[in-house]
PDB file of N, CA and C in Angstrom:
ATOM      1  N   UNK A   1       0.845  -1.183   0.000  1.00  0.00           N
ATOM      2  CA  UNK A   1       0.000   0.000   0.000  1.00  0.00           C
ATOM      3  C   UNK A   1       0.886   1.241   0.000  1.00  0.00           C
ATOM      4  N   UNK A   2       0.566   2.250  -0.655  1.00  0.00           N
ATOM      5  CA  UNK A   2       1.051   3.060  -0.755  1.00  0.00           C
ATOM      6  C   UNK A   2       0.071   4.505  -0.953  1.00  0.00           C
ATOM      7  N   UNK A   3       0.965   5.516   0.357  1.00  0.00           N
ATOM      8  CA  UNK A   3       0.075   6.527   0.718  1.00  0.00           C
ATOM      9  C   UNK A   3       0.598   7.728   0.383  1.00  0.00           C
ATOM     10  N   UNK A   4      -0.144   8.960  -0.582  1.00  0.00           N
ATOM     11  CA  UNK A   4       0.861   9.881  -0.881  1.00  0.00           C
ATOM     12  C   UNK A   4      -0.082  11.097   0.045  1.00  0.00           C
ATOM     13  N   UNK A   5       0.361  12.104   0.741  1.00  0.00           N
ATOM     14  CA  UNK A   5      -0.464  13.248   0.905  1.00  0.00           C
ATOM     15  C   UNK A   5       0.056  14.261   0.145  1.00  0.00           C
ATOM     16  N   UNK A   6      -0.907  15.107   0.372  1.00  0.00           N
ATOM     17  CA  UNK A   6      -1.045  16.784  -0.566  1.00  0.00           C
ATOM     18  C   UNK A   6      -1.360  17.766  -0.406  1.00  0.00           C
ATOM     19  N   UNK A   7      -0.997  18.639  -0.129  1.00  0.00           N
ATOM     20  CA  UNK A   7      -1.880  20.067   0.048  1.00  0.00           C
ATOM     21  C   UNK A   7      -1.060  21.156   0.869  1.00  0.00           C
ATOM     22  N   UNK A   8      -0.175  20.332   1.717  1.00  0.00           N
ATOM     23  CA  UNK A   8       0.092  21.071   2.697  1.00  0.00           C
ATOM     24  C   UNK A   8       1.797  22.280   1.928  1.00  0.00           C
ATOM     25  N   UNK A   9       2.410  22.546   2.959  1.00  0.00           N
ATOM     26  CA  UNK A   9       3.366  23.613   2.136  1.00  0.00           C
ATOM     27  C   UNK A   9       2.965  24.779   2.334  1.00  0.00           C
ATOM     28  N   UNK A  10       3.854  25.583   2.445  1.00  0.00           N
ATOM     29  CA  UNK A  10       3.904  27.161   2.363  1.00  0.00           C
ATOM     30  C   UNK A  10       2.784  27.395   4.100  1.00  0.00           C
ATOM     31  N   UNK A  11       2.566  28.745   3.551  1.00  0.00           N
ATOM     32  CA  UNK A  11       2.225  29.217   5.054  1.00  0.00           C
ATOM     33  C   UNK A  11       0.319  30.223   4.759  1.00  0.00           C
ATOM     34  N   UNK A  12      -0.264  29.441   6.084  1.00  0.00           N
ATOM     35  CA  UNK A  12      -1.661  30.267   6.405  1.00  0.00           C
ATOM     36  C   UNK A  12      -1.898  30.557   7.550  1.00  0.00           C
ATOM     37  N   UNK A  13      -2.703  31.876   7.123  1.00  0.00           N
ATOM     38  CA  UNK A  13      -3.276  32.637   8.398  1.00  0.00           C
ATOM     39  C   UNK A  13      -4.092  32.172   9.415  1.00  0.00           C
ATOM     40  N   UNK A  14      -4.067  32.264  10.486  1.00  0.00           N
ATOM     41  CA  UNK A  14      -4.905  31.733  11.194  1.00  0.00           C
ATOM     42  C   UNK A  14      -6.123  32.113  10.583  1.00  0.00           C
ATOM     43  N   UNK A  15      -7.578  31.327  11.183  1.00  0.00           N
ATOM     44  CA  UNK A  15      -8.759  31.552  10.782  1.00  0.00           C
ATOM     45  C   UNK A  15      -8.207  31.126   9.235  1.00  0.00           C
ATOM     46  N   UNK A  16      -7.625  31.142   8.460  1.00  0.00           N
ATOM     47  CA  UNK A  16      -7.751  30.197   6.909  1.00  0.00           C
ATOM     48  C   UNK A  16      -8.458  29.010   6.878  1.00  0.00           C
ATOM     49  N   UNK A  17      -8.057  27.685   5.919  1.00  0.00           N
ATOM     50  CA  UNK A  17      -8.576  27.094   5.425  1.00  0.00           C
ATOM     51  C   UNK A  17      -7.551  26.061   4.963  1.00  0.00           C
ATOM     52  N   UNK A  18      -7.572  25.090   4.669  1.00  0.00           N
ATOM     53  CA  UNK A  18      -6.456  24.284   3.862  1.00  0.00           C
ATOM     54  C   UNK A  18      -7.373  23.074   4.114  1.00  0.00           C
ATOM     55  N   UNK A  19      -6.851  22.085   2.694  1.00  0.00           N
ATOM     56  CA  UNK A  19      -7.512  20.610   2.075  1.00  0.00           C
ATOM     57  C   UNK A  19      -6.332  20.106   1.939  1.00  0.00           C
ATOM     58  N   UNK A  20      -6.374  19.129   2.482  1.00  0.00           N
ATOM     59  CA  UNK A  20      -5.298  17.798   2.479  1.00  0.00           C
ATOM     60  C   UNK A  20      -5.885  16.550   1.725  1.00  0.00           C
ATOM     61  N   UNK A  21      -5.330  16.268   0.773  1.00  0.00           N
ATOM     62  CA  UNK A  21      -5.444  15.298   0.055  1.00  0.00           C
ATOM     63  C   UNK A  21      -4.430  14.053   0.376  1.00  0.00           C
ATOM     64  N   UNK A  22      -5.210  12.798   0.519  1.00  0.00           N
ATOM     65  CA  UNK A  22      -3.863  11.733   0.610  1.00  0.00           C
ATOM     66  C   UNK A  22      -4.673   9.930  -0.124  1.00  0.00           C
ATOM     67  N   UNK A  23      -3.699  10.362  -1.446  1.00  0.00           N
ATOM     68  CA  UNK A  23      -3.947   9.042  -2.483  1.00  0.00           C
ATOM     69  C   UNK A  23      -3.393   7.512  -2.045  1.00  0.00           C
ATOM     70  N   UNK A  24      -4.299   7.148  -2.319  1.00  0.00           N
ATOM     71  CA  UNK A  24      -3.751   5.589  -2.072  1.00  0.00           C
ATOM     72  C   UNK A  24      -3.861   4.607  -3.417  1.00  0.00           C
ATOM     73  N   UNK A  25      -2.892   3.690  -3.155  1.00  0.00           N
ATOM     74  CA  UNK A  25      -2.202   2.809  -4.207  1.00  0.00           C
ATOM     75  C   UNK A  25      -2.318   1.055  -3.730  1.00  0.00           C
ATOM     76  N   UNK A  26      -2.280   0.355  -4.422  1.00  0.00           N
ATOM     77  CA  UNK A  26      -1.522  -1.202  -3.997  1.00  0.00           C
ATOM     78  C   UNK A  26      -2.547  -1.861  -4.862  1.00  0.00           C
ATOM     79  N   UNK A  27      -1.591  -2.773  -5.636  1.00  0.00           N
ATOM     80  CA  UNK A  27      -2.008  -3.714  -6.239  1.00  0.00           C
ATOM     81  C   UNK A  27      -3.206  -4.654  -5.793  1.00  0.00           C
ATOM     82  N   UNK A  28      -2.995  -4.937  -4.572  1.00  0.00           N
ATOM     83  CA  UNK A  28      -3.917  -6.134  -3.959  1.00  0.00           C
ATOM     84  C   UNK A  28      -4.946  -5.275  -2.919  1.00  0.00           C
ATOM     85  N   UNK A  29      -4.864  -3.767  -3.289  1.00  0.00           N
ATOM     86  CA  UNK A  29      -5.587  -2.927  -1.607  1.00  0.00           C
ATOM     87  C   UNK A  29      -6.796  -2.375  -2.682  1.00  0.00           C
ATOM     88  N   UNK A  30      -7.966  -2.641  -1.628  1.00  0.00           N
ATOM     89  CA  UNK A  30      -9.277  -2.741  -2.211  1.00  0.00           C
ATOM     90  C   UNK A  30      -9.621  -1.119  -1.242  1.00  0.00           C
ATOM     91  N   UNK A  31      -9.258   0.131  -1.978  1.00  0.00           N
ATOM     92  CA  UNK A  31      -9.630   1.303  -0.508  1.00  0.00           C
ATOM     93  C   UNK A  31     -11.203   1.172  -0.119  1.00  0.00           C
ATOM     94  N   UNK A  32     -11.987   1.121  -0.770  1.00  0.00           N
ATOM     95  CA  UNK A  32     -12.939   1.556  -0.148  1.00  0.00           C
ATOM     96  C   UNK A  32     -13.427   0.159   1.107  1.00  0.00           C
ATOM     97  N   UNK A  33     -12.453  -0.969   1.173  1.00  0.00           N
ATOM     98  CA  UNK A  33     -12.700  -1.459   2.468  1.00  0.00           C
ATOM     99  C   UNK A  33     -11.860  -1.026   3.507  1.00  0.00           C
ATOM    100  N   UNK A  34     -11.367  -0.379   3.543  1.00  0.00           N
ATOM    101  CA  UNK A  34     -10.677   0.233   4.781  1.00  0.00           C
ATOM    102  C   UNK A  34     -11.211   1.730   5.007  1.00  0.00           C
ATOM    103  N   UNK A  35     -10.672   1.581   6.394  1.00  0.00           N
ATOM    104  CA  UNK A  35     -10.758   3.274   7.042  1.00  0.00           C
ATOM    105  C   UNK A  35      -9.820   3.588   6.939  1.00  0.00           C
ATOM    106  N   UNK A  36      -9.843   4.915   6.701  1.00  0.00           N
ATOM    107  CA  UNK A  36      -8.556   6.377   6.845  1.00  0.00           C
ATOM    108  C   UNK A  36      -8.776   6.709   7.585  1.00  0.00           C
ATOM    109  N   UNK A  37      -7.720   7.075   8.169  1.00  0.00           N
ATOM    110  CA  UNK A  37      -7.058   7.533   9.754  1.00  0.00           C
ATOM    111  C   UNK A  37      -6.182   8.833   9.598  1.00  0.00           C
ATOM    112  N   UNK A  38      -6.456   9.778   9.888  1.00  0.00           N
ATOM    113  CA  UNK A  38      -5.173  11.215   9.364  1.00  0.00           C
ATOM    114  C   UNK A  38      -4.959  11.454  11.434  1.00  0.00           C
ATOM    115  N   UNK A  39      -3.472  11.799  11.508  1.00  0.00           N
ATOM    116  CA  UNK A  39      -2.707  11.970  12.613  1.00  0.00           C
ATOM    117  C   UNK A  39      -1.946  13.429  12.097  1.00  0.00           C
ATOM    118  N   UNK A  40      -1.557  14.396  12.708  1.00  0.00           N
ATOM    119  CA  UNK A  40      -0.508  15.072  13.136  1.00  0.00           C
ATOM    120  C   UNK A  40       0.363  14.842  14.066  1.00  0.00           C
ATOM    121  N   UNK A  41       2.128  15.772  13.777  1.00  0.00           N
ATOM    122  CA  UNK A  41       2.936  15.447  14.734  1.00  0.00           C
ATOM    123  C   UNK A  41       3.570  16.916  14.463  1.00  0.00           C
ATOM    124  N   UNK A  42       3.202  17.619  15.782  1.00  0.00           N
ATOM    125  CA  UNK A  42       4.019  19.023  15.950  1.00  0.00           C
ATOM    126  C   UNK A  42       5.230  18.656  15.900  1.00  0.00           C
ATOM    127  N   UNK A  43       6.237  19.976  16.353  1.00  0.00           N
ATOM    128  CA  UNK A  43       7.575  19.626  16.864  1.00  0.00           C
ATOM    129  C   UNK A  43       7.799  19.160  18.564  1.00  0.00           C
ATOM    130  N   UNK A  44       8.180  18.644  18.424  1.00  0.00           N
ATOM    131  CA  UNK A  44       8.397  17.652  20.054  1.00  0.00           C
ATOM    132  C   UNK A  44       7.782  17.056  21.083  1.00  0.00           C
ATOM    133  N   UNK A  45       6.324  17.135  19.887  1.00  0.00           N
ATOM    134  CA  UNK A  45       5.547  16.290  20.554  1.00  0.00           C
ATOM    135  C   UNK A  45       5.265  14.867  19.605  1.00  0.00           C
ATOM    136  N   UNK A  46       4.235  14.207  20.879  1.00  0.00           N
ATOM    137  CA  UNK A  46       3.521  12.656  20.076  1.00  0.00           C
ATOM    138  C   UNK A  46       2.902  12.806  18.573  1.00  0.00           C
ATOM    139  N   UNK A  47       3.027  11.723  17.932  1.00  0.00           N
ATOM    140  CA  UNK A  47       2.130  11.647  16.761  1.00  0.00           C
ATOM    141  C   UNK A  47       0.419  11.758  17.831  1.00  0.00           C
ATOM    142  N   UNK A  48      -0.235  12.322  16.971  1.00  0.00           N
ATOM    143  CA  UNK A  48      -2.102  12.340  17.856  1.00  0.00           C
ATOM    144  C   UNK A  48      -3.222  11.874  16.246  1.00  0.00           C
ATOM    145  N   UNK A  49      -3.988  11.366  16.894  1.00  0.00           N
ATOM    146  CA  UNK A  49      -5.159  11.175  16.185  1.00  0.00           C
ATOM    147  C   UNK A  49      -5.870  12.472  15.780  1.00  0.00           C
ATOM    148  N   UNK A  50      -5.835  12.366  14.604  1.00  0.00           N
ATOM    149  CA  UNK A  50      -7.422  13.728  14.226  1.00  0.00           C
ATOM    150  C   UNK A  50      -8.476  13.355  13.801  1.00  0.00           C
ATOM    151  N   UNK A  51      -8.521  12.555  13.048  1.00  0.00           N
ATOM    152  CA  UNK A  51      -9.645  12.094  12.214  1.00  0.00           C
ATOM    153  C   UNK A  51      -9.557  10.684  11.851  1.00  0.00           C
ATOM    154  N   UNK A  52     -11.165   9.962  11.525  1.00  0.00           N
ATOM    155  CA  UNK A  52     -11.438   8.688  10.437  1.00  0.00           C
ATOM    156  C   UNK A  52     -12.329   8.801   9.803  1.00  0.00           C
ATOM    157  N   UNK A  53     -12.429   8.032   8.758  1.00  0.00           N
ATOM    158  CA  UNK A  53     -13.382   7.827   8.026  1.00  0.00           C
ATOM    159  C   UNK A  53     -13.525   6.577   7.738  1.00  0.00           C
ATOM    160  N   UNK A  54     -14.354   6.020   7.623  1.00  0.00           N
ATOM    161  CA  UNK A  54     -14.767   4.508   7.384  1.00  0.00           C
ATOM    162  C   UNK A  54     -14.920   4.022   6.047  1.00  0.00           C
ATOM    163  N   UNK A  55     -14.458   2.761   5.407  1.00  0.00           N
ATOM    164  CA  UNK A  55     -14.464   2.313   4.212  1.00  0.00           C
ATOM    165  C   UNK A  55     -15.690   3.144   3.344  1.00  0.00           C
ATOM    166  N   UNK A  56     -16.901   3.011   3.733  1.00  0.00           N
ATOM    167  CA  UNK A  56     -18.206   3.528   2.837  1.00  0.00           C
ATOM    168  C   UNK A  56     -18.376   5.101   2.980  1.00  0.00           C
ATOM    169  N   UNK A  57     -17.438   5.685   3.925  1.00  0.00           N
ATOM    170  CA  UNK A  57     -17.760   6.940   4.229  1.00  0.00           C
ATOM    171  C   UNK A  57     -18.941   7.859   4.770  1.00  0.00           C
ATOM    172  N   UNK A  58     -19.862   6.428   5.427  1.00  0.00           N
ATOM    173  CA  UNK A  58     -20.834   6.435   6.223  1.00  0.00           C
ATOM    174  C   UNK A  58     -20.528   7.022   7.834  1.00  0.00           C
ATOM    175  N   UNK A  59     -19.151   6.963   8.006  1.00  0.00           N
ATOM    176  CA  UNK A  59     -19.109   6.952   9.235  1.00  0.00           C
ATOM    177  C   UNK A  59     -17.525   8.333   9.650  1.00  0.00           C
ATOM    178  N   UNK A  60     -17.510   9.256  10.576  1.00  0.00           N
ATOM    179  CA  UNK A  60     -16.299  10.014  11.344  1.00  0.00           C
ATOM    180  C   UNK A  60     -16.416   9.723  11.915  1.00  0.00           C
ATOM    181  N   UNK A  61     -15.458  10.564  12.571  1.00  0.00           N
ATOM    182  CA  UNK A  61     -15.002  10.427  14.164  1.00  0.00           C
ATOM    183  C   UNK A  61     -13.918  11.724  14.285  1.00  0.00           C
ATOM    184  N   UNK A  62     -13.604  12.433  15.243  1.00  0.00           N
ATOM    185  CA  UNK A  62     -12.479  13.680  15.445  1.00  0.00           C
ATOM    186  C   UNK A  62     -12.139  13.631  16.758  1.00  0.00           C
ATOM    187  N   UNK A  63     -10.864  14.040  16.621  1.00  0.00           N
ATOM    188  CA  UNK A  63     -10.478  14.519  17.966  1.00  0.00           C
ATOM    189  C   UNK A  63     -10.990  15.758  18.225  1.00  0.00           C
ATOM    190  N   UNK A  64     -11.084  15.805  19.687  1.00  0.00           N
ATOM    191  CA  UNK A  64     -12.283  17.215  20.469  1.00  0.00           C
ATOM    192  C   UNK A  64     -11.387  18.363  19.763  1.00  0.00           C
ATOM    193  N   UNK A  65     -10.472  18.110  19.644  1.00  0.00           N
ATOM    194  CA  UNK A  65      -9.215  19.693  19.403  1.00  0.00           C
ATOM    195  C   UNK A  65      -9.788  20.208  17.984  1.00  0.00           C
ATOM    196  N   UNK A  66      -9.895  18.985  16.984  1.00  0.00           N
ATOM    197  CA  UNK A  66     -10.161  19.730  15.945  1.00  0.00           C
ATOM    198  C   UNK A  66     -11.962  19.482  15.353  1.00  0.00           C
ATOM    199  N   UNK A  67     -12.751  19.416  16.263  1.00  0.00           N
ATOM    200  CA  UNK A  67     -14.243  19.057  15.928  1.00  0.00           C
ATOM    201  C   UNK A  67     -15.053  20.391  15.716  1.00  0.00           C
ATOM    202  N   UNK A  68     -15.277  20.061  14.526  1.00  0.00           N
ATOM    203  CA  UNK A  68     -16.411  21.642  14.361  1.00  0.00           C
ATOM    204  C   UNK A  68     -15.607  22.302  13.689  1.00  0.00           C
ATOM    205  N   UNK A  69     -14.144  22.101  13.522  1.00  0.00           N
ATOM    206  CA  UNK A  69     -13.424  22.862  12.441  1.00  0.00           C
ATOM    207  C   UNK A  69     -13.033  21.956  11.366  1.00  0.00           C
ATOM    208  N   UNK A  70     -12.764  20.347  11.363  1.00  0.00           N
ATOM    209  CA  UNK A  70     -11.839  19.752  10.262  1.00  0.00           C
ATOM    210  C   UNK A  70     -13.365  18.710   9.757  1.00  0.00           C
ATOM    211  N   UNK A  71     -12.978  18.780   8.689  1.00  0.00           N
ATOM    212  CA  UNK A  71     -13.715  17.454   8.366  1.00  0.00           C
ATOM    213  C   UNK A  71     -13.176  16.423   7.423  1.00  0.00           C
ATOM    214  N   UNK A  72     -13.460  15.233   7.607  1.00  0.00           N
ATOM    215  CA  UNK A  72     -12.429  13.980   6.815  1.00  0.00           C
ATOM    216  C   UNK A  72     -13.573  13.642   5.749  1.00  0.00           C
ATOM    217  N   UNK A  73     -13.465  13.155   4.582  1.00  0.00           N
ATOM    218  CA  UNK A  73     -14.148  13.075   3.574  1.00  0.00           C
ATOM    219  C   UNK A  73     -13.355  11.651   3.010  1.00  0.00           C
ATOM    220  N   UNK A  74     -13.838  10.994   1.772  1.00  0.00           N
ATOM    221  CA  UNK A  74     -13.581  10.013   0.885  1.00  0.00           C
ATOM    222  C   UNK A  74     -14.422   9.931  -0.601  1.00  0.00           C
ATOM    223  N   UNK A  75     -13.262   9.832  -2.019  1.00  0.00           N
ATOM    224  CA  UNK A  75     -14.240   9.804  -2.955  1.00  0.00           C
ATOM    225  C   UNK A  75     -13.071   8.012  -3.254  1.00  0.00           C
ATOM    226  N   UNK A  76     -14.436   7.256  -3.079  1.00  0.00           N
ATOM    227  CA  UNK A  76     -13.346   5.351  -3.649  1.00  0.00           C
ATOM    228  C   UNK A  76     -12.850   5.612  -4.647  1.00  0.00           C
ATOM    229  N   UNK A  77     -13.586   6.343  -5.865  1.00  0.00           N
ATOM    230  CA  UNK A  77     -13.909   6.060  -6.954  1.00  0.00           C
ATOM    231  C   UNK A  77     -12.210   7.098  -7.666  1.00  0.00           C
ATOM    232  N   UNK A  78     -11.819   7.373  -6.335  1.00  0.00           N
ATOM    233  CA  UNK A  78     -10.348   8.198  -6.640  1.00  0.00           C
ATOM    234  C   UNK A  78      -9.453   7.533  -6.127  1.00  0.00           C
ATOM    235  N   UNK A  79     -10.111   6.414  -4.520  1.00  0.00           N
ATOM    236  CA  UNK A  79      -8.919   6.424  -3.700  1.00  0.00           C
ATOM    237  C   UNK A  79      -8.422   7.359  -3.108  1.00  0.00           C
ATOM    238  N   UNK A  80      -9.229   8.243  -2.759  1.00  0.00           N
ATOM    239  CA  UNK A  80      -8.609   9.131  -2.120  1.00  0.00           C
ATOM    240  C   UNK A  80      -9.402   9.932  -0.575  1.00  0.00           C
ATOM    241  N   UNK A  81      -8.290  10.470   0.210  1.00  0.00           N
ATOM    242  CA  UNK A  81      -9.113  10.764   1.596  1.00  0.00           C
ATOM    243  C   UNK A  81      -8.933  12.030   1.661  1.00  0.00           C
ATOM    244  N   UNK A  82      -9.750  13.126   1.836  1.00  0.00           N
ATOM    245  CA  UNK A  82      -9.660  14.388   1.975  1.00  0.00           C
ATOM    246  C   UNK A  82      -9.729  15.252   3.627  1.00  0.00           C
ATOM    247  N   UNK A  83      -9.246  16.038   4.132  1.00  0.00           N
ATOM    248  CA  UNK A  83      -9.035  16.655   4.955  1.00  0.00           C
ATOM    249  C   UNK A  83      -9.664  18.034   4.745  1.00  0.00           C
ATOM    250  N   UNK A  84     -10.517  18.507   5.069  1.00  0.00           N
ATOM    251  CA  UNK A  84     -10.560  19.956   4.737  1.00  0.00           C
ATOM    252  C   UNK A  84     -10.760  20.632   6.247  1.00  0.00           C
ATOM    253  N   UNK A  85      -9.644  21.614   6.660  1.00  0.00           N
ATOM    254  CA  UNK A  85      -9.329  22.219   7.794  1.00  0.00           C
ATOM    255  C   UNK A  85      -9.333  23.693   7.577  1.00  0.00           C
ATOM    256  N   UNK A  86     -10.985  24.030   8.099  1.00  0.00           N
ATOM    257  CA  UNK A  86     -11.504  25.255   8.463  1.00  0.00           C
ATOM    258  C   UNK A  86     -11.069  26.038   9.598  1.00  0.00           C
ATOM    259  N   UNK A  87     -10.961  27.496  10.016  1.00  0.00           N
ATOM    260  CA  UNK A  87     -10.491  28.030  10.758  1.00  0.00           C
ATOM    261  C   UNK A  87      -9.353  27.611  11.618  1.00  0.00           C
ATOM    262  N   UNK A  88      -8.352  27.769  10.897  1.00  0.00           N
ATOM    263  CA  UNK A  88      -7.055  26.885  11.448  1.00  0.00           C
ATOM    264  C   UNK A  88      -6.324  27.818  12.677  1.00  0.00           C
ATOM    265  N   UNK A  89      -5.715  27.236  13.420  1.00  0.00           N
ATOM    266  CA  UNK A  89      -5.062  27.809  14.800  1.00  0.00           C
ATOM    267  C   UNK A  89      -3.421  27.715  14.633  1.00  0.00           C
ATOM    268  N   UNK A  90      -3.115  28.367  15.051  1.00  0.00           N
ATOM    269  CA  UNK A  90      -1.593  28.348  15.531  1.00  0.00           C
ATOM    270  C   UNK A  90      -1.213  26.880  15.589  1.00  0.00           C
ATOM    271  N   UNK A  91      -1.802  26.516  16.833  1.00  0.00           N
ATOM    272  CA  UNK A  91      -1.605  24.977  17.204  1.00  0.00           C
ATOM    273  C   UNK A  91      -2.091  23.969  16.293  1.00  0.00           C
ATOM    274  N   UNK A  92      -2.630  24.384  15.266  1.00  0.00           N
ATOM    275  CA  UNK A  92      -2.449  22.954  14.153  1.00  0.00           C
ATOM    276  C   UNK A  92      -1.583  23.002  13.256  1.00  0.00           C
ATOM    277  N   UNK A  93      -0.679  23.671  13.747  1.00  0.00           N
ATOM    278  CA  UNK A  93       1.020  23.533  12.921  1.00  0.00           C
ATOM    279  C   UNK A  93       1.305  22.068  13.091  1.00  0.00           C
ATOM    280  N   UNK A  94       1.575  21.625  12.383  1.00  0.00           N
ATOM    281  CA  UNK A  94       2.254  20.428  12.132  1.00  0.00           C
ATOM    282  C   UNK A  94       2.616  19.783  11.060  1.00  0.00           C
ATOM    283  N   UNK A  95       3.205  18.205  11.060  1.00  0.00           N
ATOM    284  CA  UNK A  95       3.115  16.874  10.207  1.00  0.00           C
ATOM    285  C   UNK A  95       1.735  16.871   9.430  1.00  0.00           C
ATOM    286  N   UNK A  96       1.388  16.295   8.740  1.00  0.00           N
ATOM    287  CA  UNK A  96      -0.108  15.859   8.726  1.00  0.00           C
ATOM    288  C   UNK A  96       0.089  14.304   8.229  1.00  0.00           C
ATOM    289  N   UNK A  97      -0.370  13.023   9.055  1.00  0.00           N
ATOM    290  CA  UNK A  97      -0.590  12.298   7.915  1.00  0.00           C
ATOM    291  C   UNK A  97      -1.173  11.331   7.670  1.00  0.00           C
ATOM    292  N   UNK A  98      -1.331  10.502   6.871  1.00  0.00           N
ATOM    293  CA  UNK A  98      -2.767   9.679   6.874  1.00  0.00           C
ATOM    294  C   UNK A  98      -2.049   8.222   6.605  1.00  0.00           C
ATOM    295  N   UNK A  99      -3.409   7.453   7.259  1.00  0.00           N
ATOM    296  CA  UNK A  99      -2.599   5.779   7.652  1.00  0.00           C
ATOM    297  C   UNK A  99      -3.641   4.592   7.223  1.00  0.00           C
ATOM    298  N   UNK A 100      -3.900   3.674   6.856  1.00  0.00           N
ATOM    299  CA  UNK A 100      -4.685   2.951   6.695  1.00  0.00           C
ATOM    300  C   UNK A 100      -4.046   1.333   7.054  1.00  0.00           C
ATOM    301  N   UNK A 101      -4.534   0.640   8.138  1.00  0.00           N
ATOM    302  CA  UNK A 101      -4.594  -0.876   8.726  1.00  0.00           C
ATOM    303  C   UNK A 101      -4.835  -1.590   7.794  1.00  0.00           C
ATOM    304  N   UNK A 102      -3.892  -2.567   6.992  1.00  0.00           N
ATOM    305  CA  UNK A 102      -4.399  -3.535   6.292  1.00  0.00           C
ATOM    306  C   UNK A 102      -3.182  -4.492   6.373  1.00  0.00           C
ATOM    307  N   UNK A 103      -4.121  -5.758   6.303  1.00  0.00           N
ATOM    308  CA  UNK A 103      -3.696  -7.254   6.933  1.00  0.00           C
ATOM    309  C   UNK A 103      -2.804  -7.306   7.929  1.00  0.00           C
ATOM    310  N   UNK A 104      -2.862  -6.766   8.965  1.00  0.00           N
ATOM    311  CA  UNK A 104      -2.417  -6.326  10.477  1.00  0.00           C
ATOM    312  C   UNK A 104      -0.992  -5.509  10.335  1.00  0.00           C
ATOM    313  N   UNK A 105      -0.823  -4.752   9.230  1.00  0.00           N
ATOM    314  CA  UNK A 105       0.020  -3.850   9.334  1.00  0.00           C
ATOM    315  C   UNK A 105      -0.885  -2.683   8.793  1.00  0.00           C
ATOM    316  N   UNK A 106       0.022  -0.976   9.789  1.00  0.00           N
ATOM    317  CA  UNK A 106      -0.384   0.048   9.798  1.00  0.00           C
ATOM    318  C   UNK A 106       0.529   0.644   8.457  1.00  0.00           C
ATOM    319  N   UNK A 107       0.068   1.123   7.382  1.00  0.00           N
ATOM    320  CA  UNK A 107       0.793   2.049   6.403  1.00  0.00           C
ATOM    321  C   UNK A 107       0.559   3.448   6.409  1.00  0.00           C
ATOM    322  N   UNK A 108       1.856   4.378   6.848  1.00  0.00           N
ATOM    323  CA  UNK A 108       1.965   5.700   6.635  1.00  0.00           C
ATOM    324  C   UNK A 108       2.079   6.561   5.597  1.00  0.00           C
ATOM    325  N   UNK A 109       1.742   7.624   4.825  1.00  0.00           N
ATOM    326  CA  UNK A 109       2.149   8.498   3.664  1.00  0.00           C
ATOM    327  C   UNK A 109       3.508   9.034   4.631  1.00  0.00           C
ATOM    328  N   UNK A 110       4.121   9.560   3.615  1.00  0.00           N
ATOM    329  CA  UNK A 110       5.028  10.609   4.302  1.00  0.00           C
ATOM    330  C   UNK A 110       5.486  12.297   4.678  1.00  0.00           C
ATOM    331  N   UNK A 111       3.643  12.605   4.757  1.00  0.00           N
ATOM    332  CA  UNK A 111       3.554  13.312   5.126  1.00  0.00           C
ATOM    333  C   UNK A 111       3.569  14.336   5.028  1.00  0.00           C
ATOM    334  N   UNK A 112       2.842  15.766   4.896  1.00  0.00           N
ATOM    335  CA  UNK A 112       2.562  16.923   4.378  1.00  0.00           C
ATOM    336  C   UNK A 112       2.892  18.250   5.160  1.00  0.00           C
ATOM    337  N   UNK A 113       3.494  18.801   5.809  1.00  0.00           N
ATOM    338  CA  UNK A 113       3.720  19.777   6.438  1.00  0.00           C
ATOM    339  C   UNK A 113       2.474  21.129   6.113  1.00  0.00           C
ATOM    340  N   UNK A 114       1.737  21.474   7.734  1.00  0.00           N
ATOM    341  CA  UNK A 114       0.594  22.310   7.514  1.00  0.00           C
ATOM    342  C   UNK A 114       1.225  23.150   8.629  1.00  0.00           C
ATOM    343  N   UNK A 115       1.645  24.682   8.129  1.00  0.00           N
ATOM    344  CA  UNK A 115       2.100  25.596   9.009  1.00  0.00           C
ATOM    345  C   UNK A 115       1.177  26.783   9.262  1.00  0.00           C
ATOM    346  N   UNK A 116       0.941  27.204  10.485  1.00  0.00           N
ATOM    347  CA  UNK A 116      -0.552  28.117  10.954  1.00  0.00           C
ATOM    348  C   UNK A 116       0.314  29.507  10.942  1.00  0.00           C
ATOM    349  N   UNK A 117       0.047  30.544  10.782  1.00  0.00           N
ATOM    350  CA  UNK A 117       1.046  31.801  11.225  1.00  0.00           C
ATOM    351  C   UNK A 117      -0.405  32.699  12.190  1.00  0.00           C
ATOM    352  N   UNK A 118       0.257  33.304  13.069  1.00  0.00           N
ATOM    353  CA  UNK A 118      -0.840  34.025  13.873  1.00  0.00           C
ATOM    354  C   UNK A 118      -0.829  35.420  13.879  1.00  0.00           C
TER     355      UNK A 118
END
C-alpha cells in the first residue's frame, strides 16, 4: 500500500482554510474497504489522532481539538481521503498524515507539512 499526501506547504493565516489530500495505491488494496485515519505530529511532541473515516464513508469520528473545524471526507472512486481544515489555529502547525490498517500492518504516507502563522 502506498500513501501519498497533498496540500500542505507554504504558510496560512490563522482563521484560513487548507484541504489535504492523501492518495492511495496497492495492487492487492481494495480502498474503499478500509478506514482512513489522518494523525498530526508538531515539533516535540507525540504523533495524535485527528480524524477517520470509514471504508463507505458512512461513518467520522475527530479529535475534540479539531471538531467543528476539520472534516475527513472520501471519494473510492479516486482512492482518495480528503481533509478539509476550516479556521485553522496556531496549534495545528504540524506533520499531517494519513494511515490505513491492512492485513495487520499500519501504512503511513510521508507526510505533508501544515504551518498556521498568527
Amino acid at each position: 500500500v502506498q500513501l501519498v499526501e497533498s496540500g500542505g506547504g507554504g504558510l496560512v493565516q490563522a482563521g484560513g482554510s487548507l484541504r489535504l489530500s492523501c492518495a492511495a495505491s496497492g495492487r492487492t488494496f481494495t480502498f474503499s474497504s478500509y478506514a482512513v485515519d489522518w494523525f498530526r505530529q508538531a515539533p516535540g511532541k507525540e504523533r495524535e489522532f485527528v480524524a477517520r473515516v470509514t471504508g463507505t464513508g458512512g461513518s467520522t469520528s475527530y479529535a475534540d481539538s479539531v471538531k467543528g473545524r476539520f472534516t475527513i471526507s472520501r471519494d473510492n472512486a479516486k482512492a482518495t481521503s480528503y481533509l478539509q481544515m476550516n479556521s485553522l489555529k496556531p496549534e495545528d502547525t504540524a506533520v499531517y498524515y494519513c494511515a490505513v490498517q491492512y492485513r495487520g500492518n499500519t501504512y503511513w504516507g510521508q507526510g505533508t507539512q501544515v504551518t498556521v502563522s498568527s
